[in-house]
C-alpha atoms as a PDB file:
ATOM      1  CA  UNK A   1       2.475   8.882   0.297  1.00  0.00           C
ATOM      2  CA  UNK A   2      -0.997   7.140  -0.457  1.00  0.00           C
ATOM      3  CA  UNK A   3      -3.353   9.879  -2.082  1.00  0.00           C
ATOM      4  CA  UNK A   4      -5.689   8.194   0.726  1.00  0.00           C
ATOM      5  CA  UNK A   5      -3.795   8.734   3.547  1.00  0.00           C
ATOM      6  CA  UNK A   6      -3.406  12.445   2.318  1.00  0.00           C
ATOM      7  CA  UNK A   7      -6.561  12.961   2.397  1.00  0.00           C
ATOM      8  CA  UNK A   8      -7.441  11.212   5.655  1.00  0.00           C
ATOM      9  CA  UNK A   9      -4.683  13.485   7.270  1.00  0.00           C
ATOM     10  CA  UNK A  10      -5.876  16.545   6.158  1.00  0.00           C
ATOM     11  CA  UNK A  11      -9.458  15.749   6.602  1.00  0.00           C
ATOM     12  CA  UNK A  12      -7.458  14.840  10.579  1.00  0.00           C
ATOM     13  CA  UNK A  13      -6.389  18.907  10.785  1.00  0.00           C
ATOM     14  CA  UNK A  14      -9.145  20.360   9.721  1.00  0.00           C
ATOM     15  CA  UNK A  15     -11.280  18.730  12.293  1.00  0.00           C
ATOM     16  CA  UNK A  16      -8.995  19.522  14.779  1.00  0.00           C
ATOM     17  CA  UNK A  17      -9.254  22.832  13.648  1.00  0.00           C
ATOM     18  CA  UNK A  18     -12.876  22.983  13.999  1.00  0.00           C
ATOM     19  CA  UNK A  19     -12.446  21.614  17.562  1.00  0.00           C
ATOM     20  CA  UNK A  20      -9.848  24.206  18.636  1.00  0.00           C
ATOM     21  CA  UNK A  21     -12.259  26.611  17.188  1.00  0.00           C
ATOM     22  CA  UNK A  22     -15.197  25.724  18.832  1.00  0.00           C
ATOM     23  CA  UNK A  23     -13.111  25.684  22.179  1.00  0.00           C
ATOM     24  CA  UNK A  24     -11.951  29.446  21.712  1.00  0.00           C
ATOM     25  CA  UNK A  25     -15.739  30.373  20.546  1.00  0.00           C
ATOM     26  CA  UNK A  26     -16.906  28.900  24.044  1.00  0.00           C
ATOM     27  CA  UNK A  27     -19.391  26.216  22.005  1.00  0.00           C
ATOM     28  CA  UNK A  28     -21.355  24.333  25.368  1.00  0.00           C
ATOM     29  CA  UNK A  29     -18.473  21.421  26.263  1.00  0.00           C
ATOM     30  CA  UNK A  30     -20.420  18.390  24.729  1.00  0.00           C
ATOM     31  CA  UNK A  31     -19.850  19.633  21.611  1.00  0.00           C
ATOM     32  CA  UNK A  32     -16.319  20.284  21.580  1.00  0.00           C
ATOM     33  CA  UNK A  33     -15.413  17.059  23.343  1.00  0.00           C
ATOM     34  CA  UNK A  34     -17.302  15.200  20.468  1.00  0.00           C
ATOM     35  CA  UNK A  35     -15.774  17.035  17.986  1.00  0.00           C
ATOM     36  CA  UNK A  36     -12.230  16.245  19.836  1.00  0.00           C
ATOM     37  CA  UNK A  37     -13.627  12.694  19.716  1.00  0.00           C
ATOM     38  CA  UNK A  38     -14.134  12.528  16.265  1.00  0.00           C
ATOM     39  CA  UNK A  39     -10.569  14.285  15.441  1.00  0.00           C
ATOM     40  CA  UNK A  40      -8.745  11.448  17.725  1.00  0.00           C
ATOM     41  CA  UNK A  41     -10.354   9.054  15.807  1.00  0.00           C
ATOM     42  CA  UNK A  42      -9.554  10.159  12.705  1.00  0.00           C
ATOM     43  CA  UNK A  43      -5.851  10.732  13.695  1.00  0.00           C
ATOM     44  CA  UNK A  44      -5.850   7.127  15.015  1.00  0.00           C
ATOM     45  CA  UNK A  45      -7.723   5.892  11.352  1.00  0.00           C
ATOM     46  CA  UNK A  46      -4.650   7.775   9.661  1.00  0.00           C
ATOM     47  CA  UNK A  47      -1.724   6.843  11.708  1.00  0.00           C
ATOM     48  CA  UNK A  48      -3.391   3.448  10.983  1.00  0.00           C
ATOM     49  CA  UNK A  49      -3.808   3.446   7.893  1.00  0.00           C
ATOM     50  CA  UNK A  50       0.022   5.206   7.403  1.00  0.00           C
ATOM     51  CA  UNK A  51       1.437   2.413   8.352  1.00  0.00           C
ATOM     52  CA  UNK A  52      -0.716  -0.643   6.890  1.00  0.00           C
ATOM     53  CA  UNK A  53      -0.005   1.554   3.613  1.00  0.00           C
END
């Protein structure tokens, strides 16, 4: 595996993380769904990026 895409995936789960947290901590709803943005699209850059590589 591409050092890259490593690092793109776990960059992927620890945003995600972040999001879930924010969820349980009961962050106002903007916030998480922009976080949960941001985690989809780094999921779809790595799955992307997996499979160019």
């Amino acid at each position: 595996m591409d050092t890259g895409t490593l690092l793109l995936g776990i960059l992927t789960l620890c945003l995600a993380g972040v999001t879930f947290h924010a969820w349980h901590l009961g962050n106002e709803k903007r916030d998480v769904v922009l976080l949960g943005v941001f985690s989809a699209l780094m999921g779809a850059v790595s799955a992307a990026v997996a499979v160019v590589l």
